[in-house]
PDB file of N, CA and C in Angstrom:
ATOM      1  N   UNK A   1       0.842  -1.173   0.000  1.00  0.00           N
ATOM      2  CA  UNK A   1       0.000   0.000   0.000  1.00  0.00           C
ATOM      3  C   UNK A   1       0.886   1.233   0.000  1.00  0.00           C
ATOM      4  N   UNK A   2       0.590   2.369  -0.413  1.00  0.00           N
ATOM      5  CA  UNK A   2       1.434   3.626  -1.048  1.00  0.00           C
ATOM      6  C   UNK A   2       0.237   4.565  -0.738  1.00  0.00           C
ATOM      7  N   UNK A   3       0.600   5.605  -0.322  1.00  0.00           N
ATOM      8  CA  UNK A   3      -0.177   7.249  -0.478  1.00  0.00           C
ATOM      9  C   UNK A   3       0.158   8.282  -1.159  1.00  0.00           C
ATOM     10  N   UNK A   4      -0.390   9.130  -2.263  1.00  0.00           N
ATOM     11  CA  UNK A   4      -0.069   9.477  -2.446  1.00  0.00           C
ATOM     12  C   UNK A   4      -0.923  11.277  -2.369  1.00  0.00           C
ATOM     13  N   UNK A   5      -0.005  12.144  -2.347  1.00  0.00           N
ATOM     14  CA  UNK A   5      -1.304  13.838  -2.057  1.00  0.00           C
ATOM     15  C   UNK A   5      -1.024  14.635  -3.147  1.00  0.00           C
ATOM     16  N   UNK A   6      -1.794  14.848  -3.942  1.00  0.00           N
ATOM     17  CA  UNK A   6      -1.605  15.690  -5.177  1.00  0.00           C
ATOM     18  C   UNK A   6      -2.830  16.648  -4.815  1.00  0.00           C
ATOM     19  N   UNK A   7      -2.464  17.941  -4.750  1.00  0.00           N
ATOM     20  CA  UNK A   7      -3.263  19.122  -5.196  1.00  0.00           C
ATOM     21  C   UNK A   7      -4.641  18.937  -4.001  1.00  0.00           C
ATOM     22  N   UNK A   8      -4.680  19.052  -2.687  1.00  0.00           N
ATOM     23  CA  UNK A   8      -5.579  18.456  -1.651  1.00  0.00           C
ATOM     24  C   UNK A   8      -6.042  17.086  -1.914  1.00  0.00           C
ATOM     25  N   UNK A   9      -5.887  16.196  -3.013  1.00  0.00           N
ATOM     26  CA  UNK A   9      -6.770  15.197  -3.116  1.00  0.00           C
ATOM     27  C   UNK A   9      -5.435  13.915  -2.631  1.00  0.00           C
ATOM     28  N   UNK A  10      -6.219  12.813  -1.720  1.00  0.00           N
ATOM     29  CA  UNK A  10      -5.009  11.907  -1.414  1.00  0.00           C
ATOM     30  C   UNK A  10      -5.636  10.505  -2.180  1.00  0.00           C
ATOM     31  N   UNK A  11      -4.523  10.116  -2.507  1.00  0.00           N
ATOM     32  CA  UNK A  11      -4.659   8.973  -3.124  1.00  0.00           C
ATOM     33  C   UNK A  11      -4.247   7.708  -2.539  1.00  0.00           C
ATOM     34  N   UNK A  12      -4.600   6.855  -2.035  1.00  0.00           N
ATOM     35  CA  UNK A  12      -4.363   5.405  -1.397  1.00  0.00           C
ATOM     36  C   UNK A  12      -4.628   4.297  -2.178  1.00  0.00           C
ATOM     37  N   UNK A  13      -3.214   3.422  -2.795  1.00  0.00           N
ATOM     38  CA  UNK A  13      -3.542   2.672  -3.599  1.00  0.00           C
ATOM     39  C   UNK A  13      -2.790   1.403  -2.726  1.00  0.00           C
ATOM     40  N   UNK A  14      -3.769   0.059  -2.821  1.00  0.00           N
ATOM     41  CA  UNK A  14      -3.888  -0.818  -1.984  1.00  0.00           C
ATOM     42  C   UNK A  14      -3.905  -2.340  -3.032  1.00  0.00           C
ATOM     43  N   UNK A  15      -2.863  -3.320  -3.071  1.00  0.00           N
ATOM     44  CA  UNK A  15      -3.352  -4.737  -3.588  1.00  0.00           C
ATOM     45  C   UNK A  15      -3.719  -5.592  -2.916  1.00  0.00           C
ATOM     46  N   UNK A  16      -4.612  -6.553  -3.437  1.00  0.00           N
ATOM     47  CA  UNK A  16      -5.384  -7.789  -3.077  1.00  0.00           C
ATOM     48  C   UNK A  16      -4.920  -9.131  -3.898  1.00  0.00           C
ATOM     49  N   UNK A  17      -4.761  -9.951  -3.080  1.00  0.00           N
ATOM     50  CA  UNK A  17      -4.332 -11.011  -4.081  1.00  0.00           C
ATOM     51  C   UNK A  17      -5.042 -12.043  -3.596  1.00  0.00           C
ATOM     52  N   UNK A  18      -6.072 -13.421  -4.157  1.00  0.00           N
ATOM     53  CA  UNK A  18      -6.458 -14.207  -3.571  1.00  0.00           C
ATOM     54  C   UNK A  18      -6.862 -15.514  -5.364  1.00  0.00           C
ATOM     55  N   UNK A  19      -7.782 -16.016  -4.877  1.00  0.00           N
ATOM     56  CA  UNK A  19      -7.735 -16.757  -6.106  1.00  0.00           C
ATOM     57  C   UNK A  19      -9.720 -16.858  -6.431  1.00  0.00           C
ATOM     58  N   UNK A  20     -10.138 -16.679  -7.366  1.00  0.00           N
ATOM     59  CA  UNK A  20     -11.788 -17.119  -7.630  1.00  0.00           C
ATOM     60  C   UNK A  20     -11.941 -18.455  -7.272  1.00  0.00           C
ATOM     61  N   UNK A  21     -13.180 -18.165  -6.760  1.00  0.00           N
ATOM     62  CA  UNK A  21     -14.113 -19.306  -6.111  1.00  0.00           C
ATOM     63  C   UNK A  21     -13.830 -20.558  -7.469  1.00  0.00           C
ATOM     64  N   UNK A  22     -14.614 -20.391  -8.479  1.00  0.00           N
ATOM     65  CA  UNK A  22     -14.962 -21.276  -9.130  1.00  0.00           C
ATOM     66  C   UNK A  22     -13.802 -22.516  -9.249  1.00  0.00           C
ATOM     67  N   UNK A  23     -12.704 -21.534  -9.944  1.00  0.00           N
ATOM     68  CA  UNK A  23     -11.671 -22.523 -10.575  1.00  0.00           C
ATOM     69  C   UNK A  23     -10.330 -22.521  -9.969  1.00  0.00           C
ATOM     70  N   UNK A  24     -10.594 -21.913  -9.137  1.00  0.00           N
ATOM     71  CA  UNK A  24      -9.300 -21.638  -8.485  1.00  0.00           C
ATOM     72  C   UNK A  24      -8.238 -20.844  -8.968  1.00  0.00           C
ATOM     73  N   UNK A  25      -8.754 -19.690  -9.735  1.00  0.00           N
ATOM     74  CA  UNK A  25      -7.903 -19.047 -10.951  1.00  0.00           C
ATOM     75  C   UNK A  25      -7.221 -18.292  -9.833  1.00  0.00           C
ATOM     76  N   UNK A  26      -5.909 -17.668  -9.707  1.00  0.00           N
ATOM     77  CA  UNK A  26      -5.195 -16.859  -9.004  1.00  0.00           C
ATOM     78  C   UNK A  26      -5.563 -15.087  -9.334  1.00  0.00           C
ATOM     79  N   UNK A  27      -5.456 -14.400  -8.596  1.00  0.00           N
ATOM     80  CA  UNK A  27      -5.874 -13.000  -9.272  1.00  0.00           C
ATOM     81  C   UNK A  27      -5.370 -12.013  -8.825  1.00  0.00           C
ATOM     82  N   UNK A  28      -5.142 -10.732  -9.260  1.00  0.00           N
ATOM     83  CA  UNK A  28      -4.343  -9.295  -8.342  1.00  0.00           C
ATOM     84  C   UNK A  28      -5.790  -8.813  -8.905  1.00  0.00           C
ATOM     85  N   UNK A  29      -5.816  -7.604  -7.357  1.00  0.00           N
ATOM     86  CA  UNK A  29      -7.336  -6.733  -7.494  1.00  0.00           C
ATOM     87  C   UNK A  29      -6.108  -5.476  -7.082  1.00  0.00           C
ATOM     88  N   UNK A  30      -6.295  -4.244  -7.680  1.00  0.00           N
ATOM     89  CA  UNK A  30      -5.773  -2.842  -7.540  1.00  0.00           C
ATOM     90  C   UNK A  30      -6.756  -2.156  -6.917  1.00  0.00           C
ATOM     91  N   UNK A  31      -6.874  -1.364  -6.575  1.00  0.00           N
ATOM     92  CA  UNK A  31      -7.512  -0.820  -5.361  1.00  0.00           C
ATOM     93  C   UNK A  31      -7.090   0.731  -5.503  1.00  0.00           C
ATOM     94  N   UNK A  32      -7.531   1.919  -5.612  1.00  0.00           N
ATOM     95  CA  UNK A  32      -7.322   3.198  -5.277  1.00  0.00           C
ATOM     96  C   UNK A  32      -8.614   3.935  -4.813  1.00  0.00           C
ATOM     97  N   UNK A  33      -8.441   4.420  -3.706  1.00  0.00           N
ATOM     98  CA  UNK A  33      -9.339   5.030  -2.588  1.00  0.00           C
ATOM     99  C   UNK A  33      -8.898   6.569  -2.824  1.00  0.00           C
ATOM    100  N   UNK A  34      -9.722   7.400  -3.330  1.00  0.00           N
ATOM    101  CA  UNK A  34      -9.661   8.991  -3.502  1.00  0.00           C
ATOM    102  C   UNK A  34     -10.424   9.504  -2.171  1.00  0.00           C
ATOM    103  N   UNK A  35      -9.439  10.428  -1.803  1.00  0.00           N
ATOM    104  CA  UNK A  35      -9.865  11.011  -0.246  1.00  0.00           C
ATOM    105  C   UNK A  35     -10.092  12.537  -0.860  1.00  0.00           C
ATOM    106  N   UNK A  36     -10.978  13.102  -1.204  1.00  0.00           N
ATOM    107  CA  UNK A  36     -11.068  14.912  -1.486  1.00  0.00           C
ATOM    108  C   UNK A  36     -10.775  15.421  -0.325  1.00  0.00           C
ATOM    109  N   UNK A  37     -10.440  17.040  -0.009  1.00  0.00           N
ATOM    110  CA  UNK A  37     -10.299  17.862   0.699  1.00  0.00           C
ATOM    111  C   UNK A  37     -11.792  18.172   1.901  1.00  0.00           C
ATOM    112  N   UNK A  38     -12.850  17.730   1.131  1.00  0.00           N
ATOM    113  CA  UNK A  38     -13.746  18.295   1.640  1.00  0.00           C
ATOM    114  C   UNK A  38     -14.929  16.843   2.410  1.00  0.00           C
ATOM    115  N   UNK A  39     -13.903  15.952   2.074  1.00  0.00           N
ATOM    116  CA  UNK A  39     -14.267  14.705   2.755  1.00  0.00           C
ATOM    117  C   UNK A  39     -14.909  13.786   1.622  1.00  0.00           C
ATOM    118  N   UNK A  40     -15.228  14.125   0.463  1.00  0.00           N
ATOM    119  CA  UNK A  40     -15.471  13.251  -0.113  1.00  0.00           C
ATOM    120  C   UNK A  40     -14.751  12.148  -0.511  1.00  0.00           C
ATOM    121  N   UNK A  41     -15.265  11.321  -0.714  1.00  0.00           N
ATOM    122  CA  UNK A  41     -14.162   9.602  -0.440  1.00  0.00           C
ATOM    123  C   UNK A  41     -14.851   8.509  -1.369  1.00  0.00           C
ATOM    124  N   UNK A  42     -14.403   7.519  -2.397  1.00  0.00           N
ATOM    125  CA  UNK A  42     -15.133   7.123  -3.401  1.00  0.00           C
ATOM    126  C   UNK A  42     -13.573   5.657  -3.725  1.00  0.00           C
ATOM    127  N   UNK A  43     -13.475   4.382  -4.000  1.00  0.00           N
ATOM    128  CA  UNK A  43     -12.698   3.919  -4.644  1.00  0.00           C
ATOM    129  C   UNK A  43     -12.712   3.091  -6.002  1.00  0.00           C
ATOM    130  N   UNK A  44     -11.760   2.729  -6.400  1.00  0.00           N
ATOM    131  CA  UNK A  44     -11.997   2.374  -8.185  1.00  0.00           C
ATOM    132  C   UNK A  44     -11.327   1.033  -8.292  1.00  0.00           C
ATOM    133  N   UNK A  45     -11.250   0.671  -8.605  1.00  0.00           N
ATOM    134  CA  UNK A  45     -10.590  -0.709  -8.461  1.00  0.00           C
ATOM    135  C   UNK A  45     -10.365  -2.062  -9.710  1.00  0.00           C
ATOM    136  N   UNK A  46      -9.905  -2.368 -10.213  1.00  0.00           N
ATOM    137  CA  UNK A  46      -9.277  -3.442 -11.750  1.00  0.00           C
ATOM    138  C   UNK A  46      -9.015  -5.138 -10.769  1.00  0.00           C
ATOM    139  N   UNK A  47      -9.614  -5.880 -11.729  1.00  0.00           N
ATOM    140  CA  UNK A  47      -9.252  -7.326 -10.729  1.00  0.00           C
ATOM    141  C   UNK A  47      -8.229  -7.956 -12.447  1.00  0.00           C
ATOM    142  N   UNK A  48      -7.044  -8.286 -12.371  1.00  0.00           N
ATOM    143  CA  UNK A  48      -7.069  -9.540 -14.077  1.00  0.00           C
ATOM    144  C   UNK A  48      -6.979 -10.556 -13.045  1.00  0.00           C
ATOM    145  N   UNK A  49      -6.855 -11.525 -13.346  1.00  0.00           N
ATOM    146  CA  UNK A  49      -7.173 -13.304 -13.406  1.00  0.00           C
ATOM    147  C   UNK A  49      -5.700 -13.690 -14.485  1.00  0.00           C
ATOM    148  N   UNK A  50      -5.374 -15.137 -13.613  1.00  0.00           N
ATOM    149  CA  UNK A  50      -4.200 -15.413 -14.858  1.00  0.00           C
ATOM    150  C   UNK A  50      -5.181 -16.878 -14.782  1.00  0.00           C
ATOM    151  N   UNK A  51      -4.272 -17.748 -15.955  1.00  0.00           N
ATOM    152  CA  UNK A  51      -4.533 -18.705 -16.140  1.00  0.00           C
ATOM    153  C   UNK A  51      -4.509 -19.832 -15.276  1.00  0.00           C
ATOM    154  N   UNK A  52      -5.286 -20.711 -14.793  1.00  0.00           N
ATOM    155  CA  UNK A  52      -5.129 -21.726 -14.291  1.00  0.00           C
ATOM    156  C   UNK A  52      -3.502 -22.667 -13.911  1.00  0.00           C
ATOM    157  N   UNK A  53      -2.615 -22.567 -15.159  1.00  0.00           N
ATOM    158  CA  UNK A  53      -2.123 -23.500 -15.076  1.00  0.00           C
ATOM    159  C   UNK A  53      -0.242 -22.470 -15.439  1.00  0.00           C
ATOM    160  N   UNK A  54      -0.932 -21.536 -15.712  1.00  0.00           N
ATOM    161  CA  UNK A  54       0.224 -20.492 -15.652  1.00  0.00           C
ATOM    162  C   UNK A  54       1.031 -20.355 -14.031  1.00  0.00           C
ATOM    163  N   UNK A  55       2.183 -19.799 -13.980  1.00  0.00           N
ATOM    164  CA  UNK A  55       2.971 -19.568 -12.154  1.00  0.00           C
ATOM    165  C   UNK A  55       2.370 -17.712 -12.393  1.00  0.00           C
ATOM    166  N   UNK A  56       1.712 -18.444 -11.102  1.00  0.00           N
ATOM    167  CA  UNK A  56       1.204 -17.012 -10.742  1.00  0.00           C
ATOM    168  C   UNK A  56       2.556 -16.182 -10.260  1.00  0.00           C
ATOM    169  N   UNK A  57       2.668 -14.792 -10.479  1.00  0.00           N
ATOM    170  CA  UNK A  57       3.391 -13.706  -9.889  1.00  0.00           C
ATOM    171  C   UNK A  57       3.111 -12.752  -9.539  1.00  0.00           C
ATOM    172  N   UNK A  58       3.333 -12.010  -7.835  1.00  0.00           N
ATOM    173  CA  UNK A  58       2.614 -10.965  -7.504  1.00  0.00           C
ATOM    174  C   UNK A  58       2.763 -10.004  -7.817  1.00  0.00           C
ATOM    175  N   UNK A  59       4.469  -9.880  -8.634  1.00  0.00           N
ATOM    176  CA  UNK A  59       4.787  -8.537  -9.098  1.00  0.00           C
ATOM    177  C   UNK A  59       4.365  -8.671 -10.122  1.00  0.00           C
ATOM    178  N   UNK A  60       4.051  -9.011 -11.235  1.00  0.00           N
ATOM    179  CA  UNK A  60       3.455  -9.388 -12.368  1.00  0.00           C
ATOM    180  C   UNK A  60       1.712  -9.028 -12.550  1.00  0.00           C
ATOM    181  N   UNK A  61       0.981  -9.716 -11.649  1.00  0.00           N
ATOM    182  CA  UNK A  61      -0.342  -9.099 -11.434  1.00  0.00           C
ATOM    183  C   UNK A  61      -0.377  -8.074 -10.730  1.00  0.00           C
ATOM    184  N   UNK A  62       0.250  -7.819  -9.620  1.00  0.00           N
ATOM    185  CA  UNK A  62       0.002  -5.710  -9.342  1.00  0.00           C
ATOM    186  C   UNK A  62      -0.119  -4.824 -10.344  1.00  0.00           C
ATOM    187  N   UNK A  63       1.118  -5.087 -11.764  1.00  0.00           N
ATOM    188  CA  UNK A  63       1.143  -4.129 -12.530  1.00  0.00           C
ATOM    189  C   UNK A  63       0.368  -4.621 -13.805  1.00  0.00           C
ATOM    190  N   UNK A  64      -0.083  -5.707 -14.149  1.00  0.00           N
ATOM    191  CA  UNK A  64      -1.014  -5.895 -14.824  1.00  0.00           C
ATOM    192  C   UNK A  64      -2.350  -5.155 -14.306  1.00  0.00           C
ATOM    193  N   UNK A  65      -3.084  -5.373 -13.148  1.00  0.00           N
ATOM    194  CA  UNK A  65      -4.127  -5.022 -12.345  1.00  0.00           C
ATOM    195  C   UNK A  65      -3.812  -3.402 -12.341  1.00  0.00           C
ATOM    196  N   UNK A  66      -2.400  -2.897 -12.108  1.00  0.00           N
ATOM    197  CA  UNK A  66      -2.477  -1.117 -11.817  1.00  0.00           C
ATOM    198  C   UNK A  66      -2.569  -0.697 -13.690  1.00  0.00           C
ATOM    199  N   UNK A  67      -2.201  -1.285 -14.276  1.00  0.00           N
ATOM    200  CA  UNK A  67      -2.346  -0.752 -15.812  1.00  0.00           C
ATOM    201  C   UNK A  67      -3.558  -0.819 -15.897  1.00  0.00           C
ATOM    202  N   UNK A  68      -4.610  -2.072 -15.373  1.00  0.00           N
ATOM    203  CA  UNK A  68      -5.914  -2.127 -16.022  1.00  0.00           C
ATOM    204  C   UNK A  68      -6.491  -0.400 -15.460  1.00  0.00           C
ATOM    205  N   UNK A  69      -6.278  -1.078 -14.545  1.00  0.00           N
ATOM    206  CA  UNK A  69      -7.003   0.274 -13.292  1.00  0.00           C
ATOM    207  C   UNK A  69      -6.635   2.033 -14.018  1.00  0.00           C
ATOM    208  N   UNK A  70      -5.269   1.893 -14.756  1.00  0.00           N
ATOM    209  CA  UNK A  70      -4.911   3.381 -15.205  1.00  0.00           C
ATOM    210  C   UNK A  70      -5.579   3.319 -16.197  1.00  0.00           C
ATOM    211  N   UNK A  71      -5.921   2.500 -16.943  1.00  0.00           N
ATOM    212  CA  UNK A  71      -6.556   2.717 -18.271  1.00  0.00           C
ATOM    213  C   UNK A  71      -8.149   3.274 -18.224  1.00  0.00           C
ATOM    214  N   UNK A  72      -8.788   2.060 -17.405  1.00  0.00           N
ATOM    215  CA  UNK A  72      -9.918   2.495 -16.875  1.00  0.00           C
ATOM    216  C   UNK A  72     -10.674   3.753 -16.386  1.00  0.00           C
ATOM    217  N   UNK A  73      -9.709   3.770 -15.414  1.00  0.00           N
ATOM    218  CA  UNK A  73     -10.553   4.950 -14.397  1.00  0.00           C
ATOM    219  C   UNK A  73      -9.617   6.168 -14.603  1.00  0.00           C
ATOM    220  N   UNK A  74      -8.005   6.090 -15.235  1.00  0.00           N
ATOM    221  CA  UNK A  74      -7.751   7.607 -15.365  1.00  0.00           C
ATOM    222  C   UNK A  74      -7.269   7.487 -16.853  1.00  0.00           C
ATOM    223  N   UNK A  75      -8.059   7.679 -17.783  1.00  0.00           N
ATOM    224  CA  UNK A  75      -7.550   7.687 -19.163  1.00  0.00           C
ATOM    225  C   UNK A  75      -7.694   9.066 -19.431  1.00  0.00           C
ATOM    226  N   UNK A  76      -7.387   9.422 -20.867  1.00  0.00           N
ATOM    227  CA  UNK A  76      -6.509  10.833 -21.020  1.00  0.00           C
ATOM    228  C   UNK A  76      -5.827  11.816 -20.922  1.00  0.00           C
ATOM    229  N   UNK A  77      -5.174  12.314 -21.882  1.00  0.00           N
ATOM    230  CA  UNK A  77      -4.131  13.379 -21.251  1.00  0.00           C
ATOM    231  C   UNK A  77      -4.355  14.352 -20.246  1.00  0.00           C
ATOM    232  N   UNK A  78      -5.736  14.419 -20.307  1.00  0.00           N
ATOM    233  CA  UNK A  78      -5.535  15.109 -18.458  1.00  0.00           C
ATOM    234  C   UNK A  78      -5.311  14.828 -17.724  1.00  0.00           C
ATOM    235  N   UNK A  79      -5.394  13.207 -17.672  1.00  0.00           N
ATOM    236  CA  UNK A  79      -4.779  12.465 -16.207  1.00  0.00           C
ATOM    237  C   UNK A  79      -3.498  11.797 -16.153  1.00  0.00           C
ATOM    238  N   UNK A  80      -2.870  12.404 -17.353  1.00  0.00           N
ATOM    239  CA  UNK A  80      -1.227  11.922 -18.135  1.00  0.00           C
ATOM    240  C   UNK A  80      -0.418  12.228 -16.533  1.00  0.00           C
ATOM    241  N   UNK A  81      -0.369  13.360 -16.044  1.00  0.00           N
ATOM    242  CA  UNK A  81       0.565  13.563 -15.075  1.00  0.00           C
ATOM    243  C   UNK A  81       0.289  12.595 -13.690  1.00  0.00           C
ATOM    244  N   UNK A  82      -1.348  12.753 -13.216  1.00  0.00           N
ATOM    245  CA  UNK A  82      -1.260  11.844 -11.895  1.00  0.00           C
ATOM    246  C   UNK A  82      -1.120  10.578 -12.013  1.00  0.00           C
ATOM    247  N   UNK A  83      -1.294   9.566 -13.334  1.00  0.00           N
ATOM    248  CA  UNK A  83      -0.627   8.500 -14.353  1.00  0.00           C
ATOM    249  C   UNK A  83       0.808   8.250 -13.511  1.00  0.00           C
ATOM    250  N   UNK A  84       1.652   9.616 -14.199  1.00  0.00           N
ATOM    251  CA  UNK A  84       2.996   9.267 -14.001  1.00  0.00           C
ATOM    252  C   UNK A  84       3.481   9.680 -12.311  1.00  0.00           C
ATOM    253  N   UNK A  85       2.766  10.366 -11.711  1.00  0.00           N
ATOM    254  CA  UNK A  85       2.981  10.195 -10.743  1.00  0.00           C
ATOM    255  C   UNK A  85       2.894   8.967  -9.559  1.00  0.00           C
ATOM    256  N   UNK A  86       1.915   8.624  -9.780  1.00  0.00           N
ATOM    257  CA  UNK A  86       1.229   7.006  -9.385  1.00  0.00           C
ATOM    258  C   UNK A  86       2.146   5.955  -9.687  1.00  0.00           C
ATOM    259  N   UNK A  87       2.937   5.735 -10.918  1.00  0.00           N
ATOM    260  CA  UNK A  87       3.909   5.076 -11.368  1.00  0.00           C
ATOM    261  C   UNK A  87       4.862   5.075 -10.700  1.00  0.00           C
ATOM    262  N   UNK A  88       5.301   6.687 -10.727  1.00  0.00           N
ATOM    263  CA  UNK A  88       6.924   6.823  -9.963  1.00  0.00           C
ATOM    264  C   UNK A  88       6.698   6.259  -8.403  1.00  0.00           C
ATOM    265  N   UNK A  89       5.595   6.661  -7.968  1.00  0.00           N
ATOM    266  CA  UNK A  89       5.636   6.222  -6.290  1.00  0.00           C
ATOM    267  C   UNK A  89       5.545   4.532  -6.223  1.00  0.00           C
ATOM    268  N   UNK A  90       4.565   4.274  -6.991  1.00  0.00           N
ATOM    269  CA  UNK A  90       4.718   2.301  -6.913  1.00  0.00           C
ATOM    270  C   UNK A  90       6.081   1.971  -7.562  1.00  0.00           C
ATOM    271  N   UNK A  91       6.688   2.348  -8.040  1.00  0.00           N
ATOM    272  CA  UNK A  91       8.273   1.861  -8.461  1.00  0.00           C
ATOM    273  C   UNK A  91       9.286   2.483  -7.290  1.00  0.00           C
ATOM    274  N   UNK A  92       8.909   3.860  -6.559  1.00  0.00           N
ATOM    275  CA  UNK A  92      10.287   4.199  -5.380  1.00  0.00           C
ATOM    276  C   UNK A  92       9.608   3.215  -4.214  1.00  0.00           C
ATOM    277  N   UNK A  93       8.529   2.916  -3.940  1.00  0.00           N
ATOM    278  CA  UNK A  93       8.196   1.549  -3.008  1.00  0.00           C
ATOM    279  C   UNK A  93       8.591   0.120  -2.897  1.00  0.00           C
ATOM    280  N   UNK A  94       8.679  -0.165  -4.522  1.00  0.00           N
ATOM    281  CA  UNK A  94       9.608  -1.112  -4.708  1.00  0.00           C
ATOM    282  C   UNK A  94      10.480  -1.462  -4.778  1.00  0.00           C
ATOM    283  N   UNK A  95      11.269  -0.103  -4.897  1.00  0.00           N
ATOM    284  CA  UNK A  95      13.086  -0.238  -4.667  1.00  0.00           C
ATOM    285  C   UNK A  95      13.472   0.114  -6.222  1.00  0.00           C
ATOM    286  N   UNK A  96      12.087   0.081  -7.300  1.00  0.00           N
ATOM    287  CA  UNK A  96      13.042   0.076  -8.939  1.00  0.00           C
ATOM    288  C   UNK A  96      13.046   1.543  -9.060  1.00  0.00           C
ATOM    289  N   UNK A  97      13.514   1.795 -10.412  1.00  0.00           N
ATOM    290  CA  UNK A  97      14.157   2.893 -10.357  1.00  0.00           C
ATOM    291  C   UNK A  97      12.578   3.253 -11.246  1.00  0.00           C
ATOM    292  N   UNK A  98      12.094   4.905 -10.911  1.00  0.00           N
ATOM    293  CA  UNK A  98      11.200   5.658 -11.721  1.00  0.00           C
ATOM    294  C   UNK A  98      10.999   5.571 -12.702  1.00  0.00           C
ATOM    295  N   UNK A  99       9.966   5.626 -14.059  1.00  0.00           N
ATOM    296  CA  UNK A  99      10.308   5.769 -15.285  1.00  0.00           C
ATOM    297  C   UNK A  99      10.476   7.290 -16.254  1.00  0.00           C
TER     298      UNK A  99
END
């Protein structure tokens, strides 16, 4: 989990990892919780699924699951910068280097 505060609004982005009921498929769920200034509070969230028979990886589904999630819920160049901001902080958490 990572926080991040851009412009009064905080951002809390959180992973889930567990596997579906049915088939036992393995899965990463992304998670971002928007906190406004004025208390408003709302979250968005991307689940992918790998294959059954594939080796699941957690670093592998976080950023599969955080791409779905950027595409989704912050697409276009207006949201190009908090995009790359969101990026740089889940990569200085991990130890890799920014892009």
């Amino acid at each position: 989990m990572f926080i991040l505060k851009d412009e009064g609004t905080t951002y809390k982005v959180k992973f889930r990892y567990g596997k579906r009921k049915r088939k036992r498929v393995p899965s990463t769920t992304a998670i971002i919780t928007v906190i406004k200034e004025n208390g408003e509070e709302y979250a968005m969230e991307a689940r992918v699924s790998f294959f059954y028979q594939d080796r699941y990886d957690k670093n592998a589904g976080r950023k599969y699951a955080f791409t779905k999630l950027m595409k989704e819920m912050l697409p276009g160049e207006e949201n190009k910068l908090l995009r790359t901001r969101l990026w740089n902080e889940y990569h200085a958490r991990r130890g890799d280097k920014p892009l």
